[in-house]
N, C-alpha and C. Protein backbone atom coordinates (compact mmCIF):
# COMPACT_ATOMS: atom_id res chain seq x y z
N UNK A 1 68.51 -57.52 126.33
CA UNK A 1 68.42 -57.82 127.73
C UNK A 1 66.98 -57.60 128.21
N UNK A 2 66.30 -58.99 129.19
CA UNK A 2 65.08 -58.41 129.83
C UNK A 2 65.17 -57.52 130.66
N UNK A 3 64.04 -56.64 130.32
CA UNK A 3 63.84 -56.01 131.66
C UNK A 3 62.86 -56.35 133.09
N UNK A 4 63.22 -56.25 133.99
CA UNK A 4 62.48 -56.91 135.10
C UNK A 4 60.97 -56.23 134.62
N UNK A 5 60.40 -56.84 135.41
CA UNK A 5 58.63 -55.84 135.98
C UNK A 5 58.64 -55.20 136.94
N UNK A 6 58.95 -54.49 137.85
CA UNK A 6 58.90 -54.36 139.04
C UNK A 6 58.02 -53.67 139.33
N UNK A 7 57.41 -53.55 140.48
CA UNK A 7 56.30 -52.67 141.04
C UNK A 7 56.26 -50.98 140.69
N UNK A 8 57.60 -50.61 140.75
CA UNK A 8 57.73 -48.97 140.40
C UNK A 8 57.00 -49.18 139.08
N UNK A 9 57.65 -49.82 138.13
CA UNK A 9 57.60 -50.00 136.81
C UNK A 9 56.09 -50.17 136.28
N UNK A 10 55.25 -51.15 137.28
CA UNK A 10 54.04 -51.13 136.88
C UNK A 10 53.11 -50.35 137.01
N UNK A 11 53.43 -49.50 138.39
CA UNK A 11 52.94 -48.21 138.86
C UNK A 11 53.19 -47.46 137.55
N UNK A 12 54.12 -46.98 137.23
CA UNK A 12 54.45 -46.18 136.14
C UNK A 12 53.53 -46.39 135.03
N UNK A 13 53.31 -47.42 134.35
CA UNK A 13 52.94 -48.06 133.11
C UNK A 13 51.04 -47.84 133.52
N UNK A 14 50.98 -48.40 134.62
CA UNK A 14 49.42 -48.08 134.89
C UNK A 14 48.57 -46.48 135.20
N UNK A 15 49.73 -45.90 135.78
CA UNK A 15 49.51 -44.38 135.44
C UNK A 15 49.37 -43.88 134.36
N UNK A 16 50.07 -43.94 133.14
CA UNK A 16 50.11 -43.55 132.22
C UNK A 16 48.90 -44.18 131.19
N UNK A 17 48.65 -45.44 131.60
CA UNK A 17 47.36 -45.93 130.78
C UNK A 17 46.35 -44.95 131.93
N UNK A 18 46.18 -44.80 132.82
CA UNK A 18 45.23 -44.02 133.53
C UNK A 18 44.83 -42.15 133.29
N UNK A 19 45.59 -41.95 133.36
CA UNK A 19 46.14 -40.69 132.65
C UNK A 19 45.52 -40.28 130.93
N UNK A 20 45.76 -41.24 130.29
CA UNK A 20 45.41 -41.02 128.92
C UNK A 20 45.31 -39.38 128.34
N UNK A 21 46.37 -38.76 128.66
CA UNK A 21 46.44 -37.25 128.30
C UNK A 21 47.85 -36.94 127.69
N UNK A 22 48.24 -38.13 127.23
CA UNK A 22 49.27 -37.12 126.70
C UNK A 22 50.72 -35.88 127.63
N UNK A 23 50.81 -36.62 129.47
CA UNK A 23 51.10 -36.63 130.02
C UNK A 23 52.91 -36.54 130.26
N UNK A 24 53.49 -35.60 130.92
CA UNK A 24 54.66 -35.02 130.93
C UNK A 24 54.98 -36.03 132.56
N UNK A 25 56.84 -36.48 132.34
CA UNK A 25 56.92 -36.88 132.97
C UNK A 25 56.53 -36.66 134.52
N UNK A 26 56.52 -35.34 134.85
CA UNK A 26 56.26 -34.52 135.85
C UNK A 26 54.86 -34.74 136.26
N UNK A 27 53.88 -35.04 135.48
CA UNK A 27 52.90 -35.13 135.81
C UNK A 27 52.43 -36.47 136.41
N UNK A 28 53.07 -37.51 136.10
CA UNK A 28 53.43 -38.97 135.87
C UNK A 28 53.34 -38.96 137.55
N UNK A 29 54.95 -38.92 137.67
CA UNK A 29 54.89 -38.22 138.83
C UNK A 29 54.54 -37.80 139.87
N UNK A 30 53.89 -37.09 140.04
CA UNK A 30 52.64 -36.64 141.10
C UNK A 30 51.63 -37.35 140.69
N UNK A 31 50.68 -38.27 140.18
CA UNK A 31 49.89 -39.13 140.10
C UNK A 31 50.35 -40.25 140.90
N UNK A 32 51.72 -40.74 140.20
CA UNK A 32 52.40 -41.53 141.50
C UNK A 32 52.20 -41.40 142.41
N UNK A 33 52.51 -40.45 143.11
CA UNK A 33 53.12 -39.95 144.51
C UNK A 33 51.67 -39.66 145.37
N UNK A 34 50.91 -39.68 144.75
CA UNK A 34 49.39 -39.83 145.74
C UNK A 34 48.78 -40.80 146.23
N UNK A 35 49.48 -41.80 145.86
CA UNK A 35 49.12 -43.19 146.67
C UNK A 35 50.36 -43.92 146.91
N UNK A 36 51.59 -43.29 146.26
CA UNK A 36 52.67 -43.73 146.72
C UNK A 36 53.91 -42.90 146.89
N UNK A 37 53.94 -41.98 148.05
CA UNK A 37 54.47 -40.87 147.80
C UNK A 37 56.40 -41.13 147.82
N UNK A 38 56.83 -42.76 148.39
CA UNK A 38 58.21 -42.68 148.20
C UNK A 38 58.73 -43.50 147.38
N UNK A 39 57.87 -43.01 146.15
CA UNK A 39 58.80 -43.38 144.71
C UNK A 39 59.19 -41.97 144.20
N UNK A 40 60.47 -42.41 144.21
CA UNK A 40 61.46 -41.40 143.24
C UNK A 40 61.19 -40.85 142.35
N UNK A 41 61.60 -39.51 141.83
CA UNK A 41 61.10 -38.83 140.71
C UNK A 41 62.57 -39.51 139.53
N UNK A 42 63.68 -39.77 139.71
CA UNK A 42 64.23 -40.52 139.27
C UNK A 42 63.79 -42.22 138.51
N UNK A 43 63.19 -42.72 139.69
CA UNK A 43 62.94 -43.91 139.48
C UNK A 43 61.93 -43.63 138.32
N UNK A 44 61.02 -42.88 138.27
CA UNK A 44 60.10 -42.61 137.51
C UNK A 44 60.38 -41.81 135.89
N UNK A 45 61.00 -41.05 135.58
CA UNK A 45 61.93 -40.93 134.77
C UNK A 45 62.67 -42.49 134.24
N UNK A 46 63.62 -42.93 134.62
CA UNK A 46 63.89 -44.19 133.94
C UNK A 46 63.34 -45.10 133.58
N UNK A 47 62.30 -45.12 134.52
CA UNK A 47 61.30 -46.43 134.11
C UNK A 47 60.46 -45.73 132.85
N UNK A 48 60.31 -44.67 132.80
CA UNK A 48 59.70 -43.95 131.42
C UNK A 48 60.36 -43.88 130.11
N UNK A 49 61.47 -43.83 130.32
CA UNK A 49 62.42 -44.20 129.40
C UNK A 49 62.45 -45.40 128.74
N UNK A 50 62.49 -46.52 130.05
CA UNK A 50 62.50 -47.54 129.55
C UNK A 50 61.60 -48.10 128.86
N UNK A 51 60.40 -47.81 129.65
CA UNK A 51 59.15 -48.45 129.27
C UNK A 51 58.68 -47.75 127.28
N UNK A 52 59.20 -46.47 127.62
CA UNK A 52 59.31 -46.05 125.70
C UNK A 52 60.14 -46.75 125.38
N UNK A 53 61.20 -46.79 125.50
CA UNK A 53 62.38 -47.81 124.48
C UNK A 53 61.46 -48.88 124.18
N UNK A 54 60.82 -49.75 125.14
CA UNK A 54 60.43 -51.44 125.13
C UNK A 54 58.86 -51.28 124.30
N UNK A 55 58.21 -50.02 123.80
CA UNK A 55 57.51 -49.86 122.57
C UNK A 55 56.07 -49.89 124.01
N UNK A 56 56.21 -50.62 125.19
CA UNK A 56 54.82 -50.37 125.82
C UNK A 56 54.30 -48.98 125.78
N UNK A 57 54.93 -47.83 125.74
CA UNK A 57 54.11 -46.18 125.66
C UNK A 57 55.20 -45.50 124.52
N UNK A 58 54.42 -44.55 124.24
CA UNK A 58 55.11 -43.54 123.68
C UNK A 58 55.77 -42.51 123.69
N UNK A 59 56.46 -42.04 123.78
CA UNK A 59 57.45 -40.97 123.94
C UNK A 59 57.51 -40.27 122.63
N UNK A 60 57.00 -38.89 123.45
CA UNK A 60 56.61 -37.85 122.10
C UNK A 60 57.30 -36.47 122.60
N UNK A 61 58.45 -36.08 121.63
CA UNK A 61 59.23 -35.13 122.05
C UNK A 61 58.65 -33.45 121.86
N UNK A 62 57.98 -32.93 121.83
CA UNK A 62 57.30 -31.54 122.00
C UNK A 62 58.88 -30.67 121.54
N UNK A 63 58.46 -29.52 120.77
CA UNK A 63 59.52 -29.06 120.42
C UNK A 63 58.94 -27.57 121.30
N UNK A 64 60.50 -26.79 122.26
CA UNK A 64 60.01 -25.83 122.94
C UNK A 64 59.03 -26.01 124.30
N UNK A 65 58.99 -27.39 124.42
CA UNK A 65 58.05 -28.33 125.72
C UNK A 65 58.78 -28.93 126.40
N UNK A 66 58.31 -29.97 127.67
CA UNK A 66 58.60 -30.92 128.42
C UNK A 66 57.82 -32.29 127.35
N UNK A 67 58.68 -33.15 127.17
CA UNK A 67 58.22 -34.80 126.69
C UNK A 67 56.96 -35.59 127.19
N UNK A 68 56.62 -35.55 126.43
CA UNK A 68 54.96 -36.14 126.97
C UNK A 68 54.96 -37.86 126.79
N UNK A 69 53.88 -38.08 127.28
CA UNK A 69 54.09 -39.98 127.28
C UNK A 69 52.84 -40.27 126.82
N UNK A 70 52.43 -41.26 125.97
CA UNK A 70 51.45 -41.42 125.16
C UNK A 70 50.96 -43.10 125.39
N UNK A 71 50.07 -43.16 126.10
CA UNK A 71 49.14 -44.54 126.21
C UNK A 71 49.27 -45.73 124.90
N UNK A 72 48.61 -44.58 123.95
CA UNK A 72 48.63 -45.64 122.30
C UNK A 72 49.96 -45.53 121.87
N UNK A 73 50.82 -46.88 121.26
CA UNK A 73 51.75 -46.85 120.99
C UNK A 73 51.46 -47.04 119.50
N UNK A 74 50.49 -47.06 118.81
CA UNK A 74 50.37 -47.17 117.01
C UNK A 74 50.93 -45.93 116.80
N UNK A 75 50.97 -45.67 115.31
CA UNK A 75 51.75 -44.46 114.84
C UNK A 75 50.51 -43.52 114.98
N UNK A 76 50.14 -42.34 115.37
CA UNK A 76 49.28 -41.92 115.14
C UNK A 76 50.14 -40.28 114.50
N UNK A 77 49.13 -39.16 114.54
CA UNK A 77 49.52 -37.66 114.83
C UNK A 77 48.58 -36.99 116.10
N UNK A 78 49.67 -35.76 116.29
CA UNK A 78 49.17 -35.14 117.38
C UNK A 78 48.54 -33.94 116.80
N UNK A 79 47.88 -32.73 117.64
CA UNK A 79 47.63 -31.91 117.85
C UNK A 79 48.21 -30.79 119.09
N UNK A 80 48.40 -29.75 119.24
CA UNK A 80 49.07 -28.78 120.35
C UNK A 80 48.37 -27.79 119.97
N UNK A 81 47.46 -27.25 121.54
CA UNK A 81 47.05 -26.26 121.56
C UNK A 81 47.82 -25.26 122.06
N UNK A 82 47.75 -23.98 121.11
CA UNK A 82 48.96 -22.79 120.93
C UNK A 82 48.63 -21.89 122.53
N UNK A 83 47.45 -22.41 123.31
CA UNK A 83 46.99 -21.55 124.74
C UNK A 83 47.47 -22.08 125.26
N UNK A 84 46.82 -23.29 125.98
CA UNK A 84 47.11 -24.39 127.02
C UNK A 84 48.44 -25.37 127.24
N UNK A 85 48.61 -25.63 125.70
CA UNK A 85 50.19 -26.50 125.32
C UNK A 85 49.62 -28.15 125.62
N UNK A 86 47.93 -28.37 125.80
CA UNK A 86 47.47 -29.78 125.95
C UNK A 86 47.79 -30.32 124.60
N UNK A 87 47.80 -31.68 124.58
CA UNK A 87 48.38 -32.75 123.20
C UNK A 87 47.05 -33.33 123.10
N UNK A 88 46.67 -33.65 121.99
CA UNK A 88 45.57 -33.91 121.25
C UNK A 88 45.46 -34.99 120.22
N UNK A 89 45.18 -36.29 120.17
CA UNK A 89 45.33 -37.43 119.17
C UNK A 89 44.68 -36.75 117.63
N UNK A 90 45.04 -36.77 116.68
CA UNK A 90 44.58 -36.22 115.15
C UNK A 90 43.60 -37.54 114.93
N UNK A 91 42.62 -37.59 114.48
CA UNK A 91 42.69 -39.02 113.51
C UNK A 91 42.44 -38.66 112.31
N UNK A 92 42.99 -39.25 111.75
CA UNK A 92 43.25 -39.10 110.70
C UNK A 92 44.46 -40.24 110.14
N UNK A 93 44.73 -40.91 109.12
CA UNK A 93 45.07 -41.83 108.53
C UNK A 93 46.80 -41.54 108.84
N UNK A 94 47.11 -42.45 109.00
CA UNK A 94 48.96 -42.30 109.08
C UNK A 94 49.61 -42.72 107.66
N UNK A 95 50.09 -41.62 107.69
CA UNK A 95 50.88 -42.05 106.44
C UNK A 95 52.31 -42.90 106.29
N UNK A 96 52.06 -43.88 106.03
CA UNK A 96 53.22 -44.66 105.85
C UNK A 96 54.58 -44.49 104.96
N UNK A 97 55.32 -44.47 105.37
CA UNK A 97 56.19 -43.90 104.13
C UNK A 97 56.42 -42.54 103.72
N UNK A 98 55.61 -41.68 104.64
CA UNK A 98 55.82 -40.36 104.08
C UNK A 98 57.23 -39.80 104.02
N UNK A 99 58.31 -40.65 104.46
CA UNK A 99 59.88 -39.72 104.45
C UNK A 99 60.32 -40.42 103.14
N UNK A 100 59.70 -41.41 102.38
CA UNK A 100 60.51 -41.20 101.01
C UNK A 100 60.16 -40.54 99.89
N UNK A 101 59.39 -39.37 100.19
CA UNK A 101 58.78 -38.69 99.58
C UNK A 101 59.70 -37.25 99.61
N UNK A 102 60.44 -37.42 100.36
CA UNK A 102 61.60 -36.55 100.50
C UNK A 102 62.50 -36.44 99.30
N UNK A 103 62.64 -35.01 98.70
CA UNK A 103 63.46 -34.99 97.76
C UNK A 103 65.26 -35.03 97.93
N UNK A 104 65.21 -34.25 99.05
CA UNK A 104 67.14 -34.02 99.38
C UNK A 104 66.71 -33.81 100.70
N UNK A 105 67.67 -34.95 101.65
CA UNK A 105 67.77 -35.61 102.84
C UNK A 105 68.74 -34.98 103.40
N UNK A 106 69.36 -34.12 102.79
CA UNK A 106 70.92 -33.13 103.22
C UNK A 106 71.62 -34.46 104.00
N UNK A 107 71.49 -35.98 103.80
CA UNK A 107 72.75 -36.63 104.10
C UNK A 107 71.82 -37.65 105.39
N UNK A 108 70.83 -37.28 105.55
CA UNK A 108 70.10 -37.76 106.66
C UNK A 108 69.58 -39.31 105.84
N UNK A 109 69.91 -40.11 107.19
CA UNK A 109 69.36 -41.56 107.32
C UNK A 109 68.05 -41.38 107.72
N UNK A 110 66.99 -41.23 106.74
CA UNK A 110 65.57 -40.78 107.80
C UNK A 110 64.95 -42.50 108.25
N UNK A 111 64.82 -42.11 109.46
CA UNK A 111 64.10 -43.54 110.09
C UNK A 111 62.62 -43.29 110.58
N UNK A 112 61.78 -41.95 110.08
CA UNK A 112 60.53 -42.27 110.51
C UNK A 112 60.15 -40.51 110.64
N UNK A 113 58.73 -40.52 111.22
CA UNK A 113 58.37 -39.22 110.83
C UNK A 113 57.07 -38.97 112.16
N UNK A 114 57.03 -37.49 113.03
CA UNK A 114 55.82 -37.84 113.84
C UNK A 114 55.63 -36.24 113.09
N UNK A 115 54.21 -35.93 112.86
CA UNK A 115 53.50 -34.75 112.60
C UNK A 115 52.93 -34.44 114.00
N UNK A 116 53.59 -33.10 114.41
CA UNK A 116 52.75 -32.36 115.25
C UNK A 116 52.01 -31.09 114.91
N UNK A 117 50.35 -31.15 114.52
CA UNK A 117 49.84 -29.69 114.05
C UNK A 117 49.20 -29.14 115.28
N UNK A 118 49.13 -27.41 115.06
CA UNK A 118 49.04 -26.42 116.02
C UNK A 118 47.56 -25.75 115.77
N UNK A 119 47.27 -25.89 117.20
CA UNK A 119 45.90 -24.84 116.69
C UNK A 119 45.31 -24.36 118.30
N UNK A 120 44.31 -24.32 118.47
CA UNK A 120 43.43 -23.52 119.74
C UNK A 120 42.18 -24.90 119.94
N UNK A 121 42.22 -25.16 121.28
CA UNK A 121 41.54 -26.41 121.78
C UNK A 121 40.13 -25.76 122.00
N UNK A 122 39.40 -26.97 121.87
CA UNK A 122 37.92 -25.40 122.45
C UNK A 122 37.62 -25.59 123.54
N UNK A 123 38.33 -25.93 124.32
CA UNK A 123 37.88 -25.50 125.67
C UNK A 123 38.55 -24.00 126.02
N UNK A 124 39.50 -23.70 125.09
CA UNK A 124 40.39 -22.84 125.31
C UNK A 124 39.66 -21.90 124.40
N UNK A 125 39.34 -21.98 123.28
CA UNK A 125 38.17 -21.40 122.23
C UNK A 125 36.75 -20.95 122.99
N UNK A 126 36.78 -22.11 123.91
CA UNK A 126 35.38 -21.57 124.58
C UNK A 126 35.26 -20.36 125.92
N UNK A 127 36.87 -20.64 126.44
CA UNK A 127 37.44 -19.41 127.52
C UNK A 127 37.63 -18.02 126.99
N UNK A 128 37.63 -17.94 125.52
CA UNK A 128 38.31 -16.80 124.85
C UNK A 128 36.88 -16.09 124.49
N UNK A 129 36.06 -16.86 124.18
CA UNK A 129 34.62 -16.64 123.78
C UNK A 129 34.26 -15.13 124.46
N UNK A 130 33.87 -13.82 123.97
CA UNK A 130 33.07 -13.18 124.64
C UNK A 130 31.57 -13.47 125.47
N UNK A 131 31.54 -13.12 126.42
CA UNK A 131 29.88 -13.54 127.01
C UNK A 131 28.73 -13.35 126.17
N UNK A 132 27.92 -14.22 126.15
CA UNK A 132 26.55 -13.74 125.33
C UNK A 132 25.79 -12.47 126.11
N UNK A 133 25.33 -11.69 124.76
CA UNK A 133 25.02 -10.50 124.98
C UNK A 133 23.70 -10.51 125.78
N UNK A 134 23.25 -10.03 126.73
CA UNK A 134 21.74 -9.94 127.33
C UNK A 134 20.63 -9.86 126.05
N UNK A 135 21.16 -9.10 125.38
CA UNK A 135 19.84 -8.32 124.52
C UNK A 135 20.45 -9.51 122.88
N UNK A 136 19.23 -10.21 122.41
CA UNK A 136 18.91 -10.96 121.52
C UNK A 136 18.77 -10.65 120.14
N UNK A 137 20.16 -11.21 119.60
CA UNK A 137 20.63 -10.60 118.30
C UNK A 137 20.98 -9.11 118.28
N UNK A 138 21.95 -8.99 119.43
CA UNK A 138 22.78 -7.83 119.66
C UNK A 138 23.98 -8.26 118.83
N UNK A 139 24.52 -7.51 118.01
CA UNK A 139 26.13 -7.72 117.36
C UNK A 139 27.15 -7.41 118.19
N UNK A 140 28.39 -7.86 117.55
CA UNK A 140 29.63 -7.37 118.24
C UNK A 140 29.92 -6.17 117.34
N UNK A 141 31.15 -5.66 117.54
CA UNK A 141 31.83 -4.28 117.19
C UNK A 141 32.49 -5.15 116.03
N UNK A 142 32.61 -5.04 114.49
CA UNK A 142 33.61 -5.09 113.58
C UNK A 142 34.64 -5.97 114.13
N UNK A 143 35.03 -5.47 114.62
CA UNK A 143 36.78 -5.64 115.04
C UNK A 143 37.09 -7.03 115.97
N UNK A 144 35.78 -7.48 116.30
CA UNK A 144 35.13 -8.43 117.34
C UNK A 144 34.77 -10.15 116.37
N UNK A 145 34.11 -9.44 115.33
CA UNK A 145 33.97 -10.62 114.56
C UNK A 145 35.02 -11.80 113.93
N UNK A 146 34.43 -12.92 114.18
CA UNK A 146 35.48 -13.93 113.79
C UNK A 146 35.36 -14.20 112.52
């Protein structure tokens, strides 16, 4: 079945290319709602749905998160910073095929595979940073060193 275009819908779809972050419906959302504040948080939700089903964005399920929506719809991998919880494009080569590389499927029909790896963003690396010392080629304490 087509789905219409409708104005919510394009609002939606153009936010999310605007956005380019890897963006939670919620956030979607209130981007909306600043130039159009009586669209539904409903309406916006389904049309996100939809618009993932119909392959235009991505829908990337965060495990222990809120669902994020993804601009590039190629296969890529992510990144998650373990501070902030921001999503991060990997590049790095996609591996095709990596689920028949699976030895015992415990019964599972596997239809596909997304890698999410974990680490510390540096902006978040750069918040954690101690201040530079006044005095030039002052050390830290042992216990300080990375």
């Amino acid at each position: 079945m087509m789905k219409r275009n409708t104005i919510q819908r394009s609002l939606i779809l153009e936010a999310v290319n605007r956005l380019q972050c890897h963006a939670t419906a919620e956030e979607i959302y209130n981007e909306i709602t600043r130039e159009h504040p009586n669209i539904g948080r409903g309406t916006v939700y389904r049309n996100l749905k939809q618009l993932s089903e119909g392959g235009e964005i991505r829908k990337l399920e965060v495990p222990g998160g809120a669902d994020r929506y993804d601009h590039r719809t190629i296969s890529h991998y992510h990144a998650r910073c373990l501070r902030c919880g921001r999503l991060f494009d990997v590049e790095m080569d996609y591996i095709e095929h990596l689920e028949r590389s699976i030895k015992d499927t415990h019964g599972f029909v596997i239809s596909g595979h997304d890698i999410m790896f974990k680490g510390v963003c540096p902006k978040c690396i750069a918040q954690a940073a101690p201040p530079a010392s006044p005095q030039a080629g002052a050390s830290f304490p042992a216990e300080n060193r990375g």
